[in-house]
PDB file of N, CA and C in Angstrom:
ATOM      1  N   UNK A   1     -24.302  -4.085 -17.311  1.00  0.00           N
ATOM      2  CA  UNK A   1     -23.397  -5.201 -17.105  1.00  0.00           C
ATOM      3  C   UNK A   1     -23.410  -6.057 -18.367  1.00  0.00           C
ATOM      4  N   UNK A   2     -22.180  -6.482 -18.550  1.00  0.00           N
ATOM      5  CA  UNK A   2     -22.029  -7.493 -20.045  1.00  0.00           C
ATOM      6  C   UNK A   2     -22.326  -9.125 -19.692  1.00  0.00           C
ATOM      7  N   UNK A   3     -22.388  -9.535 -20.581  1.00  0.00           N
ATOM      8  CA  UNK A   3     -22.353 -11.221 -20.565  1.00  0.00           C
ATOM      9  C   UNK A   3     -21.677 -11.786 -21.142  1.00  0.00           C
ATOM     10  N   UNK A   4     -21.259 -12.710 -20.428  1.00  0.00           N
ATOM     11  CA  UNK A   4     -20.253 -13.764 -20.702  1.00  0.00           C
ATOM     12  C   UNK A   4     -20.480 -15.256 -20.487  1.00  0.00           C
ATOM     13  N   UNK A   5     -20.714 -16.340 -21.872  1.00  0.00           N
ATOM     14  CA  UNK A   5     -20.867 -17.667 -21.745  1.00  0.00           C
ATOM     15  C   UNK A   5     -19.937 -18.270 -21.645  1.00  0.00           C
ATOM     16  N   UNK A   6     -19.557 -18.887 -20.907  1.00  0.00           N
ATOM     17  CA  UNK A   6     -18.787 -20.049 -20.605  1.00  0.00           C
ATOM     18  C   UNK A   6     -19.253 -21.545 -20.679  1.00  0.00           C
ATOM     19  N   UNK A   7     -18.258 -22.411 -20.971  1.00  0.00           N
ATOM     20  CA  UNK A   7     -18.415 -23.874 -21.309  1.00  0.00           C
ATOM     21  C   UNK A   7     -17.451 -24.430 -20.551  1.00  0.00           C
ATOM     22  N   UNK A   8     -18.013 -25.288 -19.224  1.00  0.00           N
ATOM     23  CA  UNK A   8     -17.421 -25.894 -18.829  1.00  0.00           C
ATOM     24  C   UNK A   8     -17.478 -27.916 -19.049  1.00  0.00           C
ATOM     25  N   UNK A   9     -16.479 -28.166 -18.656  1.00  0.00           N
ATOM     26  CA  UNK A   9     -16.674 -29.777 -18.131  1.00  0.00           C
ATOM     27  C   UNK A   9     -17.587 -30.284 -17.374  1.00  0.00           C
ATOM     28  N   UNK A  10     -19.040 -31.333 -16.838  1.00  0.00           N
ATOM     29  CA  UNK A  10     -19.552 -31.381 -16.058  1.00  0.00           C
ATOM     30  C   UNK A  10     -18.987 -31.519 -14.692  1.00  0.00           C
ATOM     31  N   UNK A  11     -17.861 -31.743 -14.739  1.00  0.00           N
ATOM     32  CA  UNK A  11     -17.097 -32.127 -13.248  1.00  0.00           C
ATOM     33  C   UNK A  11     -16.551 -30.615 -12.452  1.00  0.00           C
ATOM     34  N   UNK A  12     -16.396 -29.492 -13.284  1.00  0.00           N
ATOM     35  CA  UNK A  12     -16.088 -28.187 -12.872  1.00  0.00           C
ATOM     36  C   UNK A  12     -17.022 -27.817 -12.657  1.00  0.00           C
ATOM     37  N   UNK A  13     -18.509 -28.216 -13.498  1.00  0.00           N
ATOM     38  CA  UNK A  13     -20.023 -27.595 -13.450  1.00  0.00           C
ATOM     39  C   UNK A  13     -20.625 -27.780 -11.863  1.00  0.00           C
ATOM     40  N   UNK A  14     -20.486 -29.077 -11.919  1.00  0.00           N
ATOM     41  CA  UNK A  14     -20.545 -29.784 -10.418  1.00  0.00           C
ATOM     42  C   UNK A  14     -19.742 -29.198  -9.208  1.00  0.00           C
ATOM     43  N   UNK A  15     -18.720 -28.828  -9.593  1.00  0.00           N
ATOM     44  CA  UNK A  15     -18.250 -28.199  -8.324  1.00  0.00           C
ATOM     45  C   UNK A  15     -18.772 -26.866  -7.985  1.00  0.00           C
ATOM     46  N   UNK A  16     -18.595 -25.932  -9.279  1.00  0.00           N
ATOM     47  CA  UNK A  16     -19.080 -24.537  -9.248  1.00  0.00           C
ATOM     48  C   UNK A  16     -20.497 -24.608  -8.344  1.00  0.00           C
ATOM     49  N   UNK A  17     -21.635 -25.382  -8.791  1.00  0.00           N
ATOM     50  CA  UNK A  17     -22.881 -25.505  -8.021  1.00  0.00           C
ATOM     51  C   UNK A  17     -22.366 -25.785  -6.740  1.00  0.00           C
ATOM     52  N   UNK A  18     -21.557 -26.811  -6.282  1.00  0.00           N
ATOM     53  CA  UNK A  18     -21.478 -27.253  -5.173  1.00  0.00           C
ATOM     54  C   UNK A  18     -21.077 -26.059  -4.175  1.00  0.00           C
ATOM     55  N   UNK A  19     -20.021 -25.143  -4.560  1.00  0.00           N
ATOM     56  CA  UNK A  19     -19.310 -23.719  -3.973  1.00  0.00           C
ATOM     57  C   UNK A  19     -20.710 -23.018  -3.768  1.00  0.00           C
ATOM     58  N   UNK A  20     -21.677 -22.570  -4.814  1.00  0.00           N
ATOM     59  CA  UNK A  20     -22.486 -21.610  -5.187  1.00  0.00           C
ATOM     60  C   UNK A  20     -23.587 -22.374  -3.725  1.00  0.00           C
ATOM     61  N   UNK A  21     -23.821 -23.605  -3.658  1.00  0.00           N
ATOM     62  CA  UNK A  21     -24.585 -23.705  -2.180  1.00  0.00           C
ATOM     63  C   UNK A  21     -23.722 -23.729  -1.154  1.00  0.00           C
ATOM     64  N   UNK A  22     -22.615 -24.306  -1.218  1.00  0.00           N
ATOM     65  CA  UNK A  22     -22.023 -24.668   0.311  1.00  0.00           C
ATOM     66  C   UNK A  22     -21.362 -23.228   0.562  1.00  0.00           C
ATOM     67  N   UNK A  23     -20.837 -22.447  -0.063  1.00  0.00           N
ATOM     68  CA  UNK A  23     -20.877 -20.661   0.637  1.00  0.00           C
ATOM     69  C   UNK A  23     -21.688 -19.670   0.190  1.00  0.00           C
ATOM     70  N   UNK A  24     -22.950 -20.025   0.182  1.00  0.00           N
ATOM     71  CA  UNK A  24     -23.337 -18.860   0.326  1.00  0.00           C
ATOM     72  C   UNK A  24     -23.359 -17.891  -0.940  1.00  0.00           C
ATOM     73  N   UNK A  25     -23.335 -18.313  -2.277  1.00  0.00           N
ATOM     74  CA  UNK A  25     -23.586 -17.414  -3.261  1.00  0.00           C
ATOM     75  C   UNK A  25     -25.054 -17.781  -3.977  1.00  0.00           C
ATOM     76  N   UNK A  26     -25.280 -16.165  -4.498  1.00  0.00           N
ATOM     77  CA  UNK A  26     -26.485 -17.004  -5.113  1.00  0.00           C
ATOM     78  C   UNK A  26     -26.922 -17.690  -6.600  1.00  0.00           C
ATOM     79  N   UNK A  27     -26.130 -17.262  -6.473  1.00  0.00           N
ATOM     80  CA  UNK A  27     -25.763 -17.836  -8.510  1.00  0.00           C
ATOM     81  C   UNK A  27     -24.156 -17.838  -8.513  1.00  0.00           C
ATOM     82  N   UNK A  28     -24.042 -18.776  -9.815  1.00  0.00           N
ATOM     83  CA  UNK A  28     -22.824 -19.382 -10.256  1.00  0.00           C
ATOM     84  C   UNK A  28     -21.988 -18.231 -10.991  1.00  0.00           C
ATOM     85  N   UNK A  29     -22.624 -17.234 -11.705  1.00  0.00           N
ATOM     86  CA  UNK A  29     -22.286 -16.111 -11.811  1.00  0.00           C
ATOM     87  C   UNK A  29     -21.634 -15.064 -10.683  1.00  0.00           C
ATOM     88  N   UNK A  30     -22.085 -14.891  -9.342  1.00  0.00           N
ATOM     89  CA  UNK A  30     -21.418 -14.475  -8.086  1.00  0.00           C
ATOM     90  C   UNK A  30     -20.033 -14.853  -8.041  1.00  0.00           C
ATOM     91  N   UNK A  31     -19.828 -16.094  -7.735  1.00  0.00           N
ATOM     92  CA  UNK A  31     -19.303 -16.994  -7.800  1.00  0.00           C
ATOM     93  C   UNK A  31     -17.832 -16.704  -8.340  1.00  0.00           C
ATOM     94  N   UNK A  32     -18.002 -16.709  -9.689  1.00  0.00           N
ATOM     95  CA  UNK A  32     -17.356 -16.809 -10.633  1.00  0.00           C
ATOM     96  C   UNK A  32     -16.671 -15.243 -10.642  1.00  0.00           C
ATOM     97  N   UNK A  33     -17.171 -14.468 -10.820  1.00  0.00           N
ATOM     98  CA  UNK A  33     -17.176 -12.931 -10.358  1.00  0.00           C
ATOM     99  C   UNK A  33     -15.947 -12.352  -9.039  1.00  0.00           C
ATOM    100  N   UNK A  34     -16.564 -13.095  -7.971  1.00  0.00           N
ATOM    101  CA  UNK A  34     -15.426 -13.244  -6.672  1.00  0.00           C
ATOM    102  C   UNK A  34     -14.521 -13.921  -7.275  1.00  0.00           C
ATOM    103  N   UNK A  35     -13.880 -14.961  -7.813  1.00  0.00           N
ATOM    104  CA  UNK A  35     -12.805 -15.522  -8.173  1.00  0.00           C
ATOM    105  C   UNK A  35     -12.420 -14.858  -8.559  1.00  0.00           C
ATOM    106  N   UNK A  36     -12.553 -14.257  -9.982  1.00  0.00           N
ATOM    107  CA  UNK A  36     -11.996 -13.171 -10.868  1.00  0.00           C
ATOM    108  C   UNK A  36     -11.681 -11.955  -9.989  1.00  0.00           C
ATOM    109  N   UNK A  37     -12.466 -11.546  -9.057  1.00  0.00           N
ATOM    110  CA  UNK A  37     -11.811 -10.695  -8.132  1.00  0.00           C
ATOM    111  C   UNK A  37     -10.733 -10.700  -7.477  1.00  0.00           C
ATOM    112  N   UNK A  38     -10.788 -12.059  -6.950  1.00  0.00           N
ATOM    113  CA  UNK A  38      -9.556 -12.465  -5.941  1.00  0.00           C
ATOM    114  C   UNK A  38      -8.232 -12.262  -7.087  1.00  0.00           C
ATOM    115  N   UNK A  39      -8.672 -13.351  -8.169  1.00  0.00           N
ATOM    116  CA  UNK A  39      -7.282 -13.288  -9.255  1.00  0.00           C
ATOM    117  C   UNK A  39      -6.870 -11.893  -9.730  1.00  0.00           C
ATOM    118  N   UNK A  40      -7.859 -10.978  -9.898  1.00  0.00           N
ATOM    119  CA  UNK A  40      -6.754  -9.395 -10.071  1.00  0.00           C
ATOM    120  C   UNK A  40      -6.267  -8.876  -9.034  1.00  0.00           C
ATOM    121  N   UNK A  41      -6.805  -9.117  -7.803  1.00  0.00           N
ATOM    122  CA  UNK A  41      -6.388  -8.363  -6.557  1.00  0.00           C
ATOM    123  C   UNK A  41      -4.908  -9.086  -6.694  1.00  0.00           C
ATOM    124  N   UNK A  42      -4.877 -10.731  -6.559  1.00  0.00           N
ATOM    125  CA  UNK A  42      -3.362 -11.176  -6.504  1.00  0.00           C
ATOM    126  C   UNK A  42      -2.681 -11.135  -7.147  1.00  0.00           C
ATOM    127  N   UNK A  43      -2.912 -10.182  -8.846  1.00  0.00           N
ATOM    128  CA  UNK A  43      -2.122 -10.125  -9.714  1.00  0.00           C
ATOM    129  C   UNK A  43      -1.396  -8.457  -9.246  1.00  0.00           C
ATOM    130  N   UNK A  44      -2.637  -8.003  -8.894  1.00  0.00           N
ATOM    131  CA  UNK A  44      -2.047  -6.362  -8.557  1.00  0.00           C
ATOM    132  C   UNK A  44      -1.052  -6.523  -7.369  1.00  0.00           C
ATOM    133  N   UNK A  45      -1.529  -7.935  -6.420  1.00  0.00           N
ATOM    134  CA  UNK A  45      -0.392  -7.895  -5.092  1.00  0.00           C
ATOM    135  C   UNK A  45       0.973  -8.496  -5.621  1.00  0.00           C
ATOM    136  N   UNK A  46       1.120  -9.504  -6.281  1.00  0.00           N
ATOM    137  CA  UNK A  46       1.956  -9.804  -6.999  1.00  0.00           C
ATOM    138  C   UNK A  46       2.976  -8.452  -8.025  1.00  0.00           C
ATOM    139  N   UNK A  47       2.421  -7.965  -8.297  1.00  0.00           N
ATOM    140  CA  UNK A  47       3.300  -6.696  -9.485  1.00  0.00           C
ATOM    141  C   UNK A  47       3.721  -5.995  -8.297  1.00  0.00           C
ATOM    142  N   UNK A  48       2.856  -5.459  -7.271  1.00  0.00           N
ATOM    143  CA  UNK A  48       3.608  -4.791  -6.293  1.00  0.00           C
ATOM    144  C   UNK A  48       4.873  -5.167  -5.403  1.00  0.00           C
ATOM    145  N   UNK A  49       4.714  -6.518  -5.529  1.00  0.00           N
ATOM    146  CA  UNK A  49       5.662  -7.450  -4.338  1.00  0.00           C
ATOM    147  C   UNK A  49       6.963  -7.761  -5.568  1.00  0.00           C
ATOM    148  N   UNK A  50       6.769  -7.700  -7.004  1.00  0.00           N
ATOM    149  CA  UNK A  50       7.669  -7.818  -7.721  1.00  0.00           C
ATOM    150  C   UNK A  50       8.703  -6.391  -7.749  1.00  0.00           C
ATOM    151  N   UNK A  51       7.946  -5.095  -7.772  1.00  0.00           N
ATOM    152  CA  UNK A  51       8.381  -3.322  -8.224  1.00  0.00           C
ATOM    153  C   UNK A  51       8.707  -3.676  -7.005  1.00  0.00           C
ATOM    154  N   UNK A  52       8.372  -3.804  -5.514  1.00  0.00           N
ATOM    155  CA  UNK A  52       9.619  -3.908  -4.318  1.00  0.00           C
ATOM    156  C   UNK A  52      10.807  -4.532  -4.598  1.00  0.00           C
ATOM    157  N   UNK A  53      10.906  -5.481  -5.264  1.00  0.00           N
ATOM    158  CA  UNK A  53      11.702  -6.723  -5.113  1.00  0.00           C
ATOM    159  C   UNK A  53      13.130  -6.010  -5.874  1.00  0.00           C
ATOM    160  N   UNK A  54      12.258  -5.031  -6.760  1.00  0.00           N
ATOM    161  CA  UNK A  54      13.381  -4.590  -7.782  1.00  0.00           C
ATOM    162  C   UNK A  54      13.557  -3.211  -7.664  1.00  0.00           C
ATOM    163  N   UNK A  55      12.905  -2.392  -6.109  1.00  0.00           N
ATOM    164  CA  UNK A  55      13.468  -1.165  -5.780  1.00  0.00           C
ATOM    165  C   UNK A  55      14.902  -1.083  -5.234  1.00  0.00           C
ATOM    166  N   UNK A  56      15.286   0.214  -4.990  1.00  0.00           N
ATOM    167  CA  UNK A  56      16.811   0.295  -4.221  1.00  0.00           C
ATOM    168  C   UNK A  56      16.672  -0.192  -3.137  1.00  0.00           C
ATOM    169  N   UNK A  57      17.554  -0.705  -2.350  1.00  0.00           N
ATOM    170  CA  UNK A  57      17.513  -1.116  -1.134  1.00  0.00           C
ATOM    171  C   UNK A  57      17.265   0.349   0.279  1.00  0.00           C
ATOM    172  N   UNK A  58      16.220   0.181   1.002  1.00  0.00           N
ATOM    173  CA  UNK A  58      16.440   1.142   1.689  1.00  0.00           C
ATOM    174  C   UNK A  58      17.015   0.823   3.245  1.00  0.00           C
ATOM    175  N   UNK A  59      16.651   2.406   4.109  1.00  0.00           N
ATOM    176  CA  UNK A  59      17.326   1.665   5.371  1.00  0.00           C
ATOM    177  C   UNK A  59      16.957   0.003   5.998  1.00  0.00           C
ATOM    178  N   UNK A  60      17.791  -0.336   6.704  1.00  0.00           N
ATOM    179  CA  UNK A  60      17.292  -1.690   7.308  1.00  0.00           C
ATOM    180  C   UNK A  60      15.957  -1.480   8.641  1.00  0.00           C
ATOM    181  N   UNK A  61      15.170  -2.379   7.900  1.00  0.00           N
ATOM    182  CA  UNK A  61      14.091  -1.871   9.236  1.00  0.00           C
ATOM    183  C   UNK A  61      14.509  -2.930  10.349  1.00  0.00           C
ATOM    184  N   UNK A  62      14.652  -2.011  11.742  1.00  0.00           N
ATOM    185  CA  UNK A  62      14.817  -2.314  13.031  1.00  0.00           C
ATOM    186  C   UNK A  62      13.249  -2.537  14.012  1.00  0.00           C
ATOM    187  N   UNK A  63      14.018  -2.793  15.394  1.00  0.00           N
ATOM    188  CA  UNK A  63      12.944  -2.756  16.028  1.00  0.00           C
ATOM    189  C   UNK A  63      12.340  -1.449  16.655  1.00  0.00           C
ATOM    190  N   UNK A  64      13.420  -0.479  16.086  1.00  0.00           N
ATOM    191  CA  UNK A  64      12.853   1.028  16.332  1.00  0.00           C
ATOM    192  C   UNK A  64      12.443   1.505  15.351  1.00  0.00           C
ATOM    193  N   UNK A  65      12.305   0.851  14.392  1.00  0.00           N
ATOM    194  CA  UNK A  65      11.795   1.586  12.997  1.00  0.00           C
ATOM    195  C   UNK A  65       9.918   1.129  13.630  1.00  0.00           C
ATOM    196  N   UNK A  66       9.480  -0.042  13.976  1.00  0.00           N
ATOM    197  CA  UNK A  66       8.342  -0.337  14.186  1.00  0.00           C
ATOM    198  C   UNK A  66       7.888   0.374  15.439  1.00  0.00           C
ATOM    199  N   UNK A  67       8.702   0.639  16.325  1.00  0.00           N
ATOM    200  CA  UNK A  67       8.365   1.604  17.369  1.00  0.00           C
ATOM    201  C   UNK A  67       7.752   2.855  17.523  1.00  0.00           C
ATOM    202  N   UNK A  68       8.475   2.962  16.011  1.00  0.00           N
ATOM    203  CA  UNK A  68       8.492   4.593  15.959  1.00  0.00           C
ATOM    204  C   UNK A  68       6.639   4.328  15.202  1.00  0.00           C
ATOM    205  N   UNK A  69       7.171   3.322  14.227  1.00  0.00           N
ATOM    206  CA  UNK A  69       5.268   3.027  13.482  1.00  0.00           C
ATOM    207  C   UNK A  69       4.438   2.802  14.812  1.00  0.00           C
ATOM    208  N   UNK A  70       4.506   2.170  15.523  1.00  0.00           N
ATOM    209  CA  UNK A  70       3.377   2.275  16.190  1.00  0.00           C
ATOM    210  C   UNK A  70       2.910   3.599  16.866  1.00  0.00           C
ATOM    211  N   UNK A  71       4.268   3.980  17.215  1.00  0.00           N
ATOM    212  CA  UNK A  71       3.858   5.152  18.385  1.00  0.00           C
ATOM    213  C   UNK A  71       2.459   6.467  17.244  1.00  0.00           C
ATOM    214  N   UNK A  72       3.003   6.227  15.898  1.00  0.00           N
ATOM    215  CA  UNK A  72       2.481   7.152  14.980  1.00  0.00           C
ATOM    216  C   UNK A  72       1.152   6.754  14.804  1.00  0.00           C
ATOM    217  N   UNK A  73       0.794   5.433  14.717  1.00  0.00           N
ATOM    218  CA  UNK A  73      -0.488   4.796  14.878  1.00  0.00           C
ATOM    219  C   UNK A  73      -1.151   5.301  15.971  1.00  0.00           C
ATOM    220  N   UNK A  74      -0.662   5.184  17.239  1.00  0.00           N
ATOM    221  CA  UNK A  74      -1.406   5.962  18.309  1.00  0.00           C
ATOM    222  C   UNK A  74      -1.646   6.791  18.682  1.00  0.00           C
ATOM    223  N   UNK A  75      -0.968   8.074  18.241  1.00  0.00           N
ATOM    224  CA  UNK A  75      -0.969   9.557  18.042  1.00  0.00           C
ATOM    225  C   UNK A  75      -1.908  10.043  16.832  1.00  0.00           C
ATOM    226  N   UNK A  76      -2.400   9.171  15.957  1.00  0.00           N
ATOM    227  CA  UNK A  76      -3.123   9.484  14.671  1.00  0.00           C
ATOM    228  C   UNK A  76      -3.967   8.244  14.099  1.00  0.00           C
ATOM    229  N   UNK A  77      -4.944   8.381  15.063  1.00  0.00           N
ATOM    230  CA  UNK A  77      -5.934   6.994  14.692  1.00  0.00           C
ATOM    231  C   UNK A  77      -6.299   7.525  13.139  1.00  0.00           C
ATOM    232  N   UNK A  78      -6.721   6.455  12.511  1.00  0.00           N
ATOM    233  CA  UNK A  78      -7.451   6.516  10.923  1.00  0.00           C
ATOM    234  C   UNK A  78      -8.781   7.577  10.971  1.00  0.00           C
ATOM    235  N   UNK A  79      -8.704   8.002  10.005  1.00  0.00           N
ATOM    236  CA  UNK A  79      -9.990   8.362   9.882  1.00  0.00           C
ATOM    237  C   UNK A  79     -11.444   7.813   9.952  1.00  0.00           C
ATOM    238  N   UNK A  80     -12.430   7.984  10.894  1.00  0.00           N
ATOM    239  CA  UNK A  80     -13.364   7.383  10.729  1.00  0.00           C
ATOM    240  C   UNK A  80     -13.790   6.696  11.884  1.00  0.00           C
ATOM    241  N   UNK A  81     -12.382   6.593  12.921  1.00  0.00           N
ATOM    242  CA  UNK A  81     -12.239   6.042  14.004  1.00  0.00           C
ATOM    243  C   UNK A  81     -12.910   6.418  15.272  1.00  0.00           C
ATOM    244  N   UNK A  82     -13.518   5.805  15.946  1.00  0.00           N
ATOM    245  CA  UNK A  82     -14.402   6.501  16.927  1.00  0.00           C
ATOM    246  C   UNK A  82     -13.557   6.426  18.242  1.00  0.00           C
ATOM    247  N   UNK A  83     -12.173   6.785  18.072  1.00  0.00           N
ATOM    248  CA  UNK A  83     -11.118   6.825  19.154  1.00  0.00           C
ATOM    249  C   UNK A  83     -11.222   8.418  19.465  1.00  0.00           C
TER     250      UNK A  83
END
């Protein structure tokens, strides 16, 4: 694993500690780590929700289009499923 120093403001310093006890991480490094997680996950959900935005239009989904999804859900639990 690499390292990375950061310089913050005492008032961001203060909060970071404050997060790092009041949920449950154990260092400010954790911490910091999960954020950066969250921010690529919403960048990757974001690019995806953009490449929809700018696909062809397909059929219109109905209330038989979800019908038909569920019924397929119940005929074919996930893998792993103790159904």
């Amino acid at each position: 694993m690499s390292t990375m120093n950061i310089s913050l403001p005492d008032a961001l310093k203060s909060y970071v500690d404050e997060q790092v006890s009041e949920r449950g991480y154990g260092t400010s490094s954790e911490y910091v780590r999960e954020l950066i997680r969250k921010d690529r996950d919403r960048q990757q959900l974001r690019g995806l929700l953009l490449a929809g935005a700018a696909s062809a239009a397909a059929e219109p989904v109905t209330a038989s289009y979800f019908d038909g999804l569920r019924n397929r859900v119940r005929q074919d639990p996930p893998k792993g499923s103790s159904e």
